[in-house]
N, C-alpha and C. Protein backbone atom coordinates (compact mmCIF):
# COMPACT_ATOMS: atom_id res chain seq x y z
N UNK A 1 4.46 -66.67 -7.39
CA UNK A 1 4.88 -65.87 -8.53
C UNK A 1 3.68 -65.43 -9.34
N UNK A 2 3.53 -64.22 -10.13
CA UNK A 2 2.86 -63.95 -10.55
C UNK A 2 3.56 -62.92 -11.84
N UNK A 3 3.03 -63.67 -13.10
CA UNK A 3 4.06 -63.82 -14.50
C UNK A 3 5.48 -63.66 -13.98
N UNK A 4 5.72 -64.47 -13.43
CA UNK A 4 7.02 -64.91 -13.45
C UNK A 4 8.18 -63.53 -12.48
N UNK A 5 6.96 -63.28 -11.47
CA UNK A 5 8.17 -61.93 -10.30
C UNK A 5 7.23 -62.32 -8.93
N UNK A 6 8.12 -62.93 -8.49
CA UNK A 6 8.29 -62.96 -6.93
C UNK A 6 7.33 -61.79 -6.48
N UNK A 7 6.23 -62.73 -5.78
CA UNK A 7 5.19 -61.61 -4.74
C UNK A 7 5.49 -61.98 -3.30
N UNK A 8 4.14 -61.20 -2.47
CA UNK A 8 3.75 -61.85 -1.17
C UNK A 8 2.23 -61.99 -1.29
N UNK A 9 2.35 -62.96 -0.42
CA UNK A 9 0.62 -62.75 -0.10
C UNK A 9 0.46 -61.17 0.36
N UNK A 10 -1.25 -61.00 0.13
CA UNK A 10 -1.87 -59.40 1.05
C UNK A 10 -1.26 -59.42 2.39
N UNK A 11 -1.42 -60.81 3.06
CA UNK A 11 -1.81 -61.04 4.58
C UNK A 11 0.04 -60.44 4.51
N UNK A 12 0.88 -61.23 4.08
CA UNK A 12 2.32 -60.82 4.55
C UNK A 12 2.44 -59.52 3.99
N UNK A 13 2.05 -58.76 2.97
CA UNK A 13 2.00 -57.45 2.72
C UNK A 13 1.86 -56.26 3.84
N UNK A 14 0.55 -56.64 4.40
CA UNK A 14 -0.09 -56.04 5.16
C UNK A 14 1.01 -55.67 6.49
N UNK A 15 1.25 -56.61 6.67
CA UNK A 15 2.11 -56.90 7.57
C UNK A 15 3.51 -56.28 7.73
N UNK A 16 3.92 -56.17 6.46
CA UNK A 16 5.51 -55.63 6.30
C UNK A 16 4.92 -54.15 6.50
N UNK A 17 3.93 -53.60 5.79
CA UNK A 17 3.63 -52.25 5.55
C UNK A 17 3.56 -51.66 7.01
N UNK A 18 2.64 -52.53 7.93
CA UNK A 18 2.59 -52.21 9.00
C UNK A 18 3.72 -51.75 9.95
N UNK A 19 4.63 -53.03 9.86
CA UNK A 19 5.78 -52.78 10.24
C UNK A 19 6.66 -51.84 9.73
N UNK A 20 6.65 -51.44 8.94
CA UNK A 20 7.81 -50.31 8.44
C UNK A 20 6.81 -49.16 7.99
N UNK A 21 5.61 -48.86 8.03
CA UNK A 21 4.65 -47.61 7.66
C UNK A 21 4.22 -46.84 9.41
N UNK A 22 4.18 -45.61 9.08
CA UNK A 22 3.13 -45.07 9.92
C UNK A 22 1.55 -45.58 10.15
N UNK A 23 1.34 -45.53 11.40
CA UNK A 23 0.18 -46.50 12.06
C UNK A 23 -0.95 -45.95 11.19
N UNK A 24 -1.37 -44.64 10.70
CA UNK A 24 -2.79 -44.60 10.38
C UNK A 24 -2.58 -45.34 8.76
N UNK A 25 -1.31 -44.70 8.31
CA UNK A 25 -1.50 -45.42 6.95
C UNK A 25 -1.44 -47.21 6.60
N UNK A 26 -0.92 -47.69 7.58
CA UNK A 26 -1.12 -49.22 7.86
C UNK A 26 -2.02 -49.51 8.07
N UNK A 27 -3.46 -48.59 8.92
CA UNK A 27 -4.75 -48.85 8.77
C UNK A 27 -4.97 -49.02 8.14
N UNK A 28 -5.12 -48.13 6.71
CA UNK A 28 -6.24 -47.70 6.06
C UNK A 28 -5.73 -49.13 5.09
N UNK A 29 -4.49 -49.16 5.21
CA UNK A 29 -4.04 -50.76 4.17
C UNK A 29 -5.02 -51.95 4.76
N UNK A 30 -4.72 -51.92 5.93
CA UNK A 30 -5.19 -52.98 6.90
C UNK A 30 -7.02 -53.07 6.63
N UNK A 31 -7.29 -52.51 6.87
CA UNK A 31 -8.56 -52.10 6.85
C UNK A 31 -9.05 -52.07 4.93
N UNK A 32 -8.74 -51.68 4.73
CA UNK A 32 -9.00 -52.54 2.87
C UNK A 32 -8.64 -53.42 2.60
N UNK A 33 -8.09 -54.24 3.13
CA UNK A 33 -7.19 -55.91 2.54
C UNK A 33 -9.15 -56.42 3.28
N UNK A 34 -8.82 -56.17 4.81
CA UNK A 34 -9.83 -57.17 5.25
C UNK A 34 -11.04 -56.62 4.63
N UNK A 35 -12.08 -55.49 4.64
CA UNK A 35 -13.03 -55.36 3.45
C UNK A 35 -13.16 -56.08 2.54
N UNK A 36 -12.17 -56.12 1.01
CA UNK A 36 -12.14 -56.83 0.22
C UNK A 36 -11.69 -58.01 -0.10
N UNK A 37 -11.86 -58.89 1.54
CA UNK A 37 -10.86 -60.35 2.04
C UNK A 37 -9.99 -60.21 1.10
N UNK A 38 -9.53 -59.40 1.13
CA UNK A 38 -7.92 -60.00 0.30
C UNK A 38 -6.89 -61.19 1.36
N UNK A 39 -7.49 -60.91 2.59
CA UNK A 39 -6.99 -61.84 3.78
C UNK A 39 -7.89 -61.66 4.47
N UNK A 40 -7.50 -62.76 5.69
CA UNK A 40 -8.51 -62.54 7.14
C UNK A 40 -7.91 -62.49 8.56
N UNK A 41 -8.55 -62.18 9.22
CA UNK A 41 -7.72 -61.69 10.59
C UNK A 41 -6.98 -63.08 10.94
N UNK A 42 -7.22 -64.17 10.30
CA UNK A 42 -6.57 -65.30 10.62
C UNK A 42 -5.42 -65.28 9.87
N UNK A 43 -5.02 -65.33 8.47
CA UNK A 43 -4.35 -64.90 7.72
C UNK A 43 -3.03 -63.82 8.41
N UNK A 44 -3.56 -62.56 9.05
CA UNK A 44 -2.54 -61.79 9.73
C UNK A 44 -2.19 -62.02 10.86
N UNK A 45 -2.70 -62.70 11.83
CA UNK A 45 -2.54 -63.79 13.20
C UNK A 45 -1.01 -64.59 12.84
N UNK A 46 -1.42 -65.34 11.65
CA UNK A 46 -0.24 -65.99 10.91
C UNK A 46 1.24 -65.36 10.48
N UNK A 47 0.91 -64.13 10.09
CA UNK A 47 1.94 -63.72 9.47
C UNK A 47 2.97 -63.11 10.43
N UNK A 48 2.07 -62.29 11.34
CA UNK A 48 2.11 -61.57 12.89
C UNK A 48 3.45 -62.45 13.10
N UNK A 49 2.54 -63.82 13.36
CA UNK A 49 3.73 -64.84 14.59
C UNK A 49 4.99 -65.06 13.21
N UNK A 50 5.15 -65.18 12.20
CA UNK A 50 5.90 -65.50 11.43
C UNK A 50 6.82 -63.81 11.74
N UNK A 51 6.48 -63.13 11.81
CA UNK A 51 7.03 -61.85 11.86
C UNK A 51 7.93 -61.34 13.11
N UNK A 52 7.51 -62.49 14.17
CA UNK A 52 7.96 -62.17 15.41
C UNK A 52 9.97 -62.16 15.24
N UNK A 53 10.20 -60.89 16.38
CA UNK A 53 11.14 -60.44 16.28
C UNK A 53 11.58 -59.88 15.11
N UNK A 54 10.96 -59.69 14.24
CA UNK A 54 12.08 -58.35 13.03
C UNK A 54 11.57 -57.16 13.68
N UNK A 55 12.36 -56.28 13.31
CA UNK A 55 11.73 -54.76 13.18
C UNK A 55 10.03 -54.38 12.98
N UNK A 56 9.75 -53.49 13.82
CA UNK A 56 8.34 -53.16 13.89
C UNK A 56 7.11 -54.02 14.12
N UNK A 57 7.68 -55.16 14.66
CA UNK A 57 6.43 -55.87 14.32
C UNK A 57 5.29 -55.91 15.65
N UNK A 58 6.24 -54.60 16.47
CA UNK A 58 5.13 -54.51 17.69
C UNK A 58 4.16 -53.50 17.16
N UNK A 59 4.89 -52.55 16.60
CA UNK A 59 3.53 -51.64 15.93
C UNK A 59 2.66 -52.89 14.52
N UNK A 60 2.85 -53.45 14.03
CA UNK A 60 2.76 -54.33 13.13
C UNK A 60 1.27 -54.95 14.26
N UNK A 61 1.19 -55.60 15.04
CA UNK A 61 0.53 -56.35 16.21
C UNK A 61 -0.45 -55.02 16.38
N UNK A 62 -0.12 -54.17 16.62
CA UNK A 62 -1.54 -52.81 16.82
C UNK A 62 -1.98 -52.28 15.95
N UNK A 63 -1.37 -52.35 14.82
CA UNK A 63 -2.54 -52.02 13.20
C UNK A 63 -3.30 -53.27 13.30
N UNK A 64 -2.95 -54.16 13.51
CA UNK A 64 -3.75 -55.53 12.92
C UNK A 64 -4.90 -55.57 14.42
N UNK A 65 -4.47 -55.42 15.16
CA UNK A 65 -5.33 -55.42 16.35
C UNK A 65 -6.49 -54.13 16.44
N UNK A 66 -6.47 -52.98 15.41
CA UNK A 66 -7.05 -51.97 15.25
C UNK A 66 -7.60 -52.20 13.91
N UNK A 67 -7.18 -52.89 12.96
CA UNK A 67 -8.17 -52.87 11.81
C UNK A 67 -9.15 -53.33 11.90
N UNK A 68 -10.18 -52.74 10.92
CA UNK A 68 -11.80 -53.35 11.08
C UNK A 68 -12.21 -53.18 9.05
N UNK A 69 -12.93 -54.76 8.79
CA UNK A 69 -13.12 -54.69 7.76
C UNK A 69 -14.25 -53.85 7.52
N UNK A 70 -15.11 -52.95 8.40
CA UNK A 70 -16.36 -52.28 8.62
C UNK A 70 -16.13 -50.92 8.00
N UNK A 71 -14.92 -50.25 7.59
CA UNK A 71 -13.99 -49.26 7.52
C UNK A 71 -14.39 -49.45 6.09
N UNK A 72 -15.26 -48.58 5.32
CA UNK A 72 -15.58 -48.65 4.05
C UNK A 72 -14.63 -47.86 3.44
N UNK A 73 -13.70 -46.45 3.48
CA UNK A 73 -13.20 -46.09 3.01
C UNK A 73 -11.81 -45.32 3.54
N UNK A 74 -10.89 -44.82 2.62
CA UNK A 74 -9.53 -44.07 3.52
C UNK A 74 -10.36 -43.22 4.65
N UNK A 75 -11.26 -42.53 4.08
CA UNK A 75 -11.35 -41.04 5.26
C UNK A 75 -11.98 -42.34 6.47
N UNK A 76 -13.00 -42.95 6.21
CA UNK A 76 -13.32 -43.46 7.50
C UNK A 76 -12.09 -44.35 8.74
N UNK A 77 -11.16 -44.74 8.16
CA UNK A 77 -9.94 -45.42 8.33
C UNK A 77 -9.40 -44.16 9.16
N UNK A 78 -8.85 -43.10 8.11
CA UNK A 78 -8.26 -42.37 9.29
C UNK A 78 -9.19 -41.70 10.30
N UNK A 79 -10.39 -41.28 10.31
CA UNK A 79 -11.57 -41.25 10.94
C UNK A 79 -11.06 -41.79 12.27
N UNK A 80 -11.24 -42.93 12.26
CA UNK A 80 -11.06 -43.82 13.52
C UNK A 80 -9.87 -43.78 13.55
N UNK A 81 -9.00 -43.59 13.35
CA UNK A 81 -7.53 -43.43 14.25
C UNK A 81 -7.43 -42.02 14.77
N UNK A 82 -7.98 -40.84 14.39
CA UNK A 82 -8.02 -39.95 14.53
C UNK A 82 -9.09 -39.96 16.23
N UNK A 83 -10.34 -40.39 16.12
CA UNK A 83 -11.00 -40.78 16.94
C UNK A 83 -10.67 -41.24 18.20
N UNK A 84 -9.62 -42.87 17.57
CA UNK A 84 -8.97 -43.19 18.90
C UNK A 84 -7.61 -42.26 19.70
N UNK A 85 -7.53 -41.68 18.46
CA UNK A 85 -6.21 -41.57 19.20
C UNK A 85 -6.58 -40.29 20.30
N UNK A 86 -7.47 -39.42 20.16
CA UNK A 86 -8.29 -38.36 21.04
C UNK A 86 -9.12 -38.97 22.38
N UNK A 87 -8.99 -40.21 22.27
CA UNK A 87 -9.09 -40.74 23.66
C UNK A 87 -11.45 -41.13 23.31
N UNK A 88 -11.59 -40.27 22.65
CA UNK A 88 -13.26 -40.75 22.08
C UNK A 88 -13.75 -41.97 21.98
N UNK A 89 -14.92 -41.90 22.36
CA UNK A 89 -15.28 -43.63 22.57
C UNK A 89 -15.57 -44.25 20.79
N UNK A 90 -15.04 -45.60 20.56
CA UNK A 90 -15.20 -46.25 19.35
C UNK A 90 -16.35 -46.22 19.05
N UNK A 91 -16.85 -46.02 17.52
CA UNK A 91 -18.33 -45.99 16.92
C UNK A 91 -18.75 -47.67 16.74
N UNK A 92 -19.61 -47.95 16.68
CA UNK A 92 -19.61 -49.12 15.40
C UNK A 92 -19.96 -48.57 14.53
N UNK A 93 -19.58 -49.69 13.61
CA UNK A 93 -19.31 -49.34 12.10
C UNK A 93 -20.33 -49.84 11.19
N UNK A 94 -20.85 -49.54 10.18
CA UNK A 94 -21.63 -50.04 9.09
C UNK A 94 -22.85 -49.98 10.46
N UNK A 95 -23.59 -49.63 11.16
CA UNK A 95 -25.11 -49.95 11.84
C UNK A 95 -25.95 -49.56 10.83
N UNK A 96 -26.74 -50.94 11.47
CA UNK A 96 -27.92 -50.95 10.30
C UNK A 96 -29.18 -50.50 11.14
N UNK A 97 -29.78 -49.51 10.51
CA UNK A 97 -31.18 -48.74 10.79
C UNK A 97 -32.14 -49.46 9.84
N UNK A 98 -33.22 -49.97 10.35
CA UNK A 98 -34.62 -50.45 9.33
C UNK A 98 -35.45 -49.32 10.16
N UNK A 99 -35.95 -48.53 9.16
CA UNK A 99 -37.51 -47.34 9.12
C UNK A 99 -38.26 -48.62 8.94
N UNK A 100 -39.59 -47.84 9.61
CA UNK A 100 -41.03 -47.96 9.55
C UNK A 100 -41.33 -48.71 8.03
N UNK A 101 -41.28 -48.45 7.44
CA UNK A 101 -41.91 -48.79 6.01
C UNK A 101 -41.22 -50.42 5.43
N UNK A 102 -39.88 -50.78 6.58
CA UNK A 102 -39.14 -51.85 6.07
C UNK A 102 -38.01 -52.05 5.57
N UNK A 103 -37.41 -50.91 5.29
CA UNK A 103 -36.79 -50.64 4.00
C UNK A 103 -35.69 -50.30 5.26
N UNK A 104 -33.96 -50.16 5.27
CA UNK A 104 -33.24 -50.75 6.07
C UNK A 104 -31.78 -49.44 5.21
N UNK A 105 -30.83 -49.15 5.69
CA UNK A 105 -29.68 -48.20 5.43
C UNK A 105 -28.51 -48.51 6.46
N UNK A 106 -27.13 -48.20 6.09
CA UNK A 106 -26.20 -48.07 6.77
C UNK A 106 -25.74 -47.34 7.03
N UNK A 107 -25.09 -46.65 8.18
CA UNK A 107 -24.48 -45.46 8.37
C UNK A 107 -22.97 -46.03 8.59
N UNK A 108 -21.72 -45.08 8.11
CA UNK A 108 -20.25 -45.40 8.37
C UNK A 108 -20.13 -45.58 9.97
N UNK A 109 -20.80 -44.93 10.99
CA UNK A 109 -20.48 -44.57 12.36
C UNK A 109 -21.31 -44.27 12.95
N UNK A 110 -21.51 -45.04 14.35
CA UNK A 110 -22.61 -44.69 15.09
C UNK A 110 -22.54 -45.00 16.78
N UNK A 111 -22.45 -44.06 17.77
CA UNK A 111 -22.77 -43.92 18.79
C UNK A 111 -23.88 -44.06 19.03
N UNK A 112 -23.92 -45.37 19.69
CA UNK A 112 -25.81 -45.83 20.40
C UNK A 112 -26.06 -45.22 21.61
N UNK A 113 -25.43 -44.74 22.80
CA UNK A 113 -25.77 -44.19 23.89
C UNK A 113 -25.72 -42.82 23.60
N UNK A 114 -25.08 -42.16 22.58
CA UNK A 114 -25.49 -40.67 22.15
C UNK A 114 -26.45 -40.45 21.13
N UNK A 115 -27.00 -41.57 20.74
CA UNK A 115 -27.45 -42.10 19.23
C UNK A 115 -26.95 -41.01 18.02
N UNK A 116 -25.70 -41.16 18.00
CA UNK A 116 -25.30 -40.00 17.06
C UNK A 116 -24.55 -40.88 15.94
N UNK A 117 -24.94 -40.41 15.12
CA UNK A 117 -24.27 -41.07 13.76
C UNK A 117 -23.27 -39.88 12.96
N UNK A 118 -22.42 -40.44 12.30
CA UNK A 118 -21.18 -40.03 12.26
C UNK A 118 -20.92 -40.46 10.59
N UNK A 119 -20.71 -39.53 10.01
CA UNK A 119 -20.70 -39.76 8.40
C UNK A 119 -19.49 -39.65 7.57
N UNK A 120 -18.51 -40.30 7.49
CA UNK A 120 -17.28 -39.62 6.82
C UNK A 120 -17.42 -39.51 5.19
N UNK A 121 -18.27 -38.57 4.74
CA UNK A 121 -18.46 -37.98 3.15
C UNK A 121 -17.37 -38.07 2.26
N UNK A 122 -16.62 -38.34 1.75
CA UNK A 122 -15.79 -38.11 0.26
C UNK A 122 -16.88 -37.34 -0.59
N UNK A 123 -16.25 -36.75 -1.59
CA UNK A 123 -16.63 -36.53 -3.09
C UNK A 123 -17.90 -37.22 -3.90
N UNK A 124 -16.84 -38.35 -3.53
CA UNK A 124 -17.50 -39.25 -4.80
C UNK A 124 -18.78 -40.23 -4.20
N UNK A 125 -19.39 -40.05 -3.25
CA UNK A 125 -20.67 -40.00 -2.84
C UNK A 125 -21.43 -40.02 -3.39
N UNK A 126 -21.43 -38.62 -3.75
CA UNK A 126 -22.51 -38.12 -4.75
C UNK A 126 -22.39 -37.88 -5.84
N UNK A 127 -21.65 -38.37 -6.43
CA UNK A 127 -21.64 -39.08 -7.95
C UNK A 127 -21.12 -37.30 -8.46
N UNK A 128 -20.19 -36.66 -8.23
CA UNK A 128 -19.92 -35.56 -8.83
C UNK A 128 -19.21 -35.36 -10.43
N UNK A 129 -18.65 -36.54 -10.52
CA UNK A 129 -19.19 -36.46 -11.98
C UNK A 129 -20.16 -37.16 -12.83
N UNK A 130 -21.35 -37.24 -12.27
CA UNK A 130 -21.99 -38.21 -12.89
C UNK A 130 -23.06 -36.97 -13.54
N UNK A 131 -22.84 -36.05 -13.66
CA UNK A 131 -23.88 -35.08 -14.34
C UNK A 131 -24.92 -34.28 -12.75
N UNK A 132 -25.60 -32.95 -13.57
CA UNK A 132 -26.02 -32.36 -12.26
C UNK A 132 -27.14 -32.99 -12.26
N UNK A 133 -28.31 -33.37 -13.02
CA UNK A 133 -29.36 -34.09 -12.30
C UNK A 133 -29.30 -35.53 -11.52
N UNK A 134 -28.22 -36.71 -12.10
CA UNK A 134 -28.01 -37.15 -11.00
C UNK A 134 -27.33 -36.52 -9.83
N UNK A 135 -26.34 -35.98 -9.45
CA UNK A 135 -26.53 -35.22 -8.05
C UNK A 135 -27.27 -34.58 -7.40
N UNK A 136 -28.16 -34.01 -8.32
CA UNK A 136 -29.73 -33.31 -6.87
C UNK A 136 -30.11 -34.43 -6.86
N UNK A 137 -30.13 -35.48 -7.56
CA UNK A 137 -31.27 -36.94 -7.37
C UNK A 137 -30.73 -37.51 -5.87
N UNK A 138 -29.19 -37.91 -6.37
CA UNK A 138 -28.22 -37.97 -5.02
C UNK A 138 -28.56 -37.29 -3.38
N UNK A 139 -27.93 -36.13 -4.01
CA UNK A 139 -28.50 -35.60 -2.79
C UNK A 139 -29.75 -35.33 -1.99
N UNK A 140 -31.16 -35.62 -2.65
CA UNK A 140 -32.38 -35.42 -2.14
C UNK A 140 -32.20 -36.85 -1.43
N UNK A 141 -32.00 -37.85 -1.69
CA UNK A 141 -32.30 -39.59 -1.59
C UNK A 141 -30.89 -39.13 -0.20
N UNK A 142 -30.23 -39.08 0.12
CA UNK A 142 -29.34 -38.38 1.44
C UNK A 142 -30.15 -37.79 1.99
N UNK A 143 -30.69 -36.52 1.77
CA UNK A 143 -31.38 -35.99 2.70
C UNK A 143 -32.61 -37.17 3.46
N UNK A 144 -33.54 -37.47 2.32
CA UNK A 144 -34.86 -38.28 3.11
C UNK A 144 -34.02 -39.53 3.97
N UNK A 145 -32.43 -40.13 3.37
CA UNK A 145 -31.96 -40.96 4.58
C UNK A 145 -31.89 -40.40 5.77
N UNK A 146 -31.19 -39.05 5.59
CA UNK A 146 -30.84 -38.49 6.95
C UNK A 146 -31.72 -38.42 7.90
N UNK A 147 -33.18 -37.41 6.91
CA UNK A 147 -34.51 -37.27 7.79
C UNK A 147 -35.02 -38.87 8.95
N UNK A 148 -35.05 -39.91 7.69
CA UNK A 148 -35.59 -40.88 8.27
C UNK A 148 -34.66 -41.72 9.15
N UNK A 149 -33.03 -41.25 9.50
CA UNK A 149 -32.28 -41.94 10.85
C UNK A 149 -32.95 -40.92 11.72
N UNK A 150 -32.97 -39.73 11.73
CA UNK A 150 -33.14 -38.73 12.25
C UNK A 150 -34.32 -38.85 13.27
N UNK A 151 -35.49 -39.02 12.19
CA UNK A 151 -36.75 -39.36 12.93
C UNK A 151 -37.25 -40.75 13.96
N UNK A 152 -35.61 -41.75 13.91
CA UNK A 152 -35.67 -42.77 14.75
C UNK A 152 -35.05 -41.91 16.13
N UNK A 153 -34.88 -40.49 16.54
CA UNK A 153 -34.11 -40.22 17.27
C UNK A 153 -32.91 -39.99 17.79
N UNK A 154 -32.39 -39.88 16.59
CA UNK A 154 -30.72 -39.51 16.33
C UNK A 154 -30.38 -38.32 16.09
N UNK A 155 -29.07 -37.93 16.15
CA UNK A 155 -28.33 -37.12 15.13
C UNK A 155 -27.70 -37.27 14.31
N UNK A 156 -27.11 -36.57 13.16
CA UNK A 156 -26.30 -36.87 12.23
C UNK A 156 -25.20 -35.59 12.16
N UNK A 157 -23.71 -36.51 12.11
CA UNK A 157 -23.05 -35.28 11.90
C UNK A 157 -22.30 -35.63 10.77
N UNK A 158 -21.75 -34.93 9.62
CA UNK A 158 -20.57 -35.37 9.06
C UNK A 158 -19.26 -34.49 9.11
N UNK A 159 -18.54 -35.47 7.99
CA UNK A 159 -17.04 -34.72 8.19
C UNK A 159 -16.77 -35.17 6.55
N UNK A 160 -15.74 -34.29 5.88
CA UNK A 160 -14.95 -34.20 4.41
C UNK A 160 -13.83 -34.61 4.99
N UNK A 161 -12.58 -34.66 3.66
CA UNK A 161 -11.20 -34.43 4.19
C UNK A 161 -10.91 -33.55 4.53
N UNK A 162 -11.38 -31.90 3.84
CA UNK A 162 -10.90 -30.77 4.83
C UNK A 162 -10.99 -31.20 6.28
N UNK A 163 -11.92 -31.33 6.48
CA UNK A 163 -12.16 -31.66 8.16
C UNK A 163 -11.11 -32.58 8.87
N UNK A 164 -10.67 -33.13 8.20
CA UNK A 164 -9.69 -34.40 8.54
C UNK A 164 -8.59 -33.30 8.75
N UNK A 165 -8.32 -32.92 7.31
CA UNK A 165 -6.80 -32.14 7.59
C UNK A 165 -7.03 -30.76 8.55
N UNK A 166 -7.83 -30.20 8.65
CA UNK A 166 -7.78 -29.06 9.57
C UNK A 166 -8.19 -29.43 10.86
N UNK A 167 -7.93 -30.75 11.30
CA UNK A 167 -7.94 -31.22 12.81
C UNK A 167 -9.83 -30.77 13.46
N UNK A 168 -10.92 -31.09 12.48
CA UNK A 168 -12.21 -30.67 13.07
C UNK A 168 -12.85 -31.91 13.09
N UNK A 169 -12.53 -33.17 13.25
CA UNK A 169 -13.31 -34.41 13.54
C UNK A 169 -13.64 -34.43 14.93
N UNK A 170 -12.71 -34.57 15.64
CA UNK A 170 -12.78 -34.65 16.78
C UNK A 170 -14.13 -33.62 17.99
N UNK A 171 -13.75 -31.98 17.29
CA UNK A 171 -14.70 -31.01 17.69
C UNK A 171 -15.58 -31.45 17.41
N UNK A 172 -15.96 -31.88 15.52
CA UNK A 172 -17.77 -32.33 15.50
C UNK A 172 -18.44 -33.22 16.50
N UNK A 173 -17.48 -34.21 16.56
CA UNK A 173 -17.98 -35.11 17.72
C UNK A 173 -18.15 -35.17 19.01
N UNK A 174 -17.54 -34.27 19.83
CA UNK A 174 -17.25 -33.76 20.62
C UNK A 174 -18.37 -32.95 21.25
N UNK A 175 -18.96 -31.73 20.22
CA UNK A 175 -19.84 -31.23 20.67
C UNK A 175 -20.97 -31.88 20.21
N UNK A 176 -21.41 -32.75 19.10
CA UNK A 176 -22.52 -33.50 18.82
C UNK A 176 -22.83 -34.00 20.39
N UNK A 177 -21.50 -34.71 20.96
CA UNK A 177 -21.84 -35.60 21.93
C UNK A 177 -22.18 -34.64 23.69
N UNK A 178 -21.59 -33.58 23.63
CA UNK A 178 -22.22 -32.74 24.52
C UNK A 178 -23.30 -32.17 24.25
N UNK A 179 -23.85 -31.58 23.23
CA UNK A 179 -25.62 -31.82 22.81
C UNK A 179 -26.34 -32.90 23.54
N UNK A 180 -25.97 -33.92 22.58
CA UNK A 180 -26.39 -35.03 23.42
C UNK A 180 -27.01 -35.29 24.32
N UNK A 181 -25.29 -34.88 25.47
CA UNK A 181 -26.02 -34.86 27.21
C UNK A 181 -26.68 -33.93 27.32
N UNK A 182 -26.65 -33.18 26.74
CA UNK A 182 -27.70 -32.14 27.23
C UNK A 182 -28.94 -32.21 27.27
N UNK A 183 -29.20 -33.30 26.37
CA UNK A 183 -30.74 -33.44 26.58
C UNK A 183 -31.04 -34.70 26.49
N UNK A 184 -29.68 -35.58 27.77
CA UNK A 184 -30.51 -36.78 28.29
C UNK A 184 -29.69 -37.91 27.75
N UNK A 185 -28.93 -37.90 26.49
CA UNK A 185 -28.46 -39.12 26.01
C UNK A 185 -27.09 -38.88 26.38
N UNK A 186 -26.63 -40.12 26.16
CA UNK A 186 -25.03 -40.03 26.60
C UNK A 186 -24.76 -41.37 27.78
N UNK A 187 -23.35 -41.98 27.96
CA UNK A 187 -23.92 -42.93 28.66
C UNK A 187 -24.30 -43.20 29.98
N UNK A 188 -25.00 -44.29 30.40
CA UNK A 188 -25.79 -44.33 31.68
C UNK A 188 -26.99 -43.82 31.57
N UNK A 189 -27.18 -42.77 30.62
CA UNK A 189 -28.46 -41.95 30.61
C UNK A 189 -29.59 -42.94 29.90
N UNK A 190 -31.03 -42.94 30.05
CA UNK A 190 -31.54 -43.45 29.42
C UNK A 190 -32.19 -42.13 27.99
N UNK A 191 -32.32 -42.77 26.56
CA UNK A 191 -32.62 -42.03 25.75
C UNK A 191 -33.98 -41.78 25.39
């Protein structure tokens, strides 16, 4: 109870949502509970088997088997369902790049045999309301990240929500990753 009205735990939350929600939006639940441990994959393991036989709880078993606490935000969440569901090979998530100088960055998404990194941008990134000189500050400190994944031999592509809703994730990646082969990376290939 919490002041005195009947809750659930996240982990059984998660779980009902799953079961009675559409799969990407049960991600993006799924995928923020575990980020901000509000639970742990052990936690929904639990609830899973407690759940067995009601309604939905086979789709319930494939959100939880598809969430990743690596999933920093909604767009990256549906990102990757969008991703999988196009048959595209899975990124990892959060890779960590250390430059030359020591100094170390994360990217949302990253293909190591295409070495292509994969950016799902929101808004609020770049601090758009935080005034315009912090945003050129923003955005220059992006660019020299980009330069310096870049100059380890990568690409960088991103994507907005337009991109989400006008069905263009898939294309960016798609042709990033035929670039790619084209000049050598991709898998089996050496880079």
């Amino acid at each position: 109870e919490v002041d005195g009205i009947p809750v659930t735990t996240p982990a059984r939350t998660i779980v009902d949502v799953a079961r009675s929600s559409p799969f990407t939006g049960a991600v993006c639940a799924a995928d923020e509970a575990l980020r901000r441990k509000l639970c742990s994959p052990g936690d929904l393991a639990f609830e899973l088997e407690a759940a067995a036989g009601r309604v939905g709880v086979a789709r319930a078993r494939a959100v939880v088997a598809f969430a990743d606490p690596g999933a920093q935000s909604v767009l990256e969440s549906v990102s990757r369902v969008t991703i999988s569901r196009a048959g595209l090979p899975m990124p990892q998530l959060q890779r960590e790049f250390i430059f030359p100088d020591g100094t170390s960055t994360f990217v949302d998404m990253y293909w190591e045999e295409w070495g292509l990194v994969g950016e799902a941008d929101g808004s609020g990134k770049y601090g758009i309301d935080d005034g315009e000189g912090s945003v050129r500050q923003k955005l220059r400190d992006e660019k020299k990240r980009q330069n310096n994944i870049e100059a380890l031999g990568n690409i960088f592509r991103r994507w907005q929500w337009e991109d989400y809703l006008r069905g263009r994730i898939v294309p960016i990646i798609r042709e990033a990753m035929r670039i790619q082969n084209s000049l050598g990376r991709g898998p089996g290939r050496a880079a």
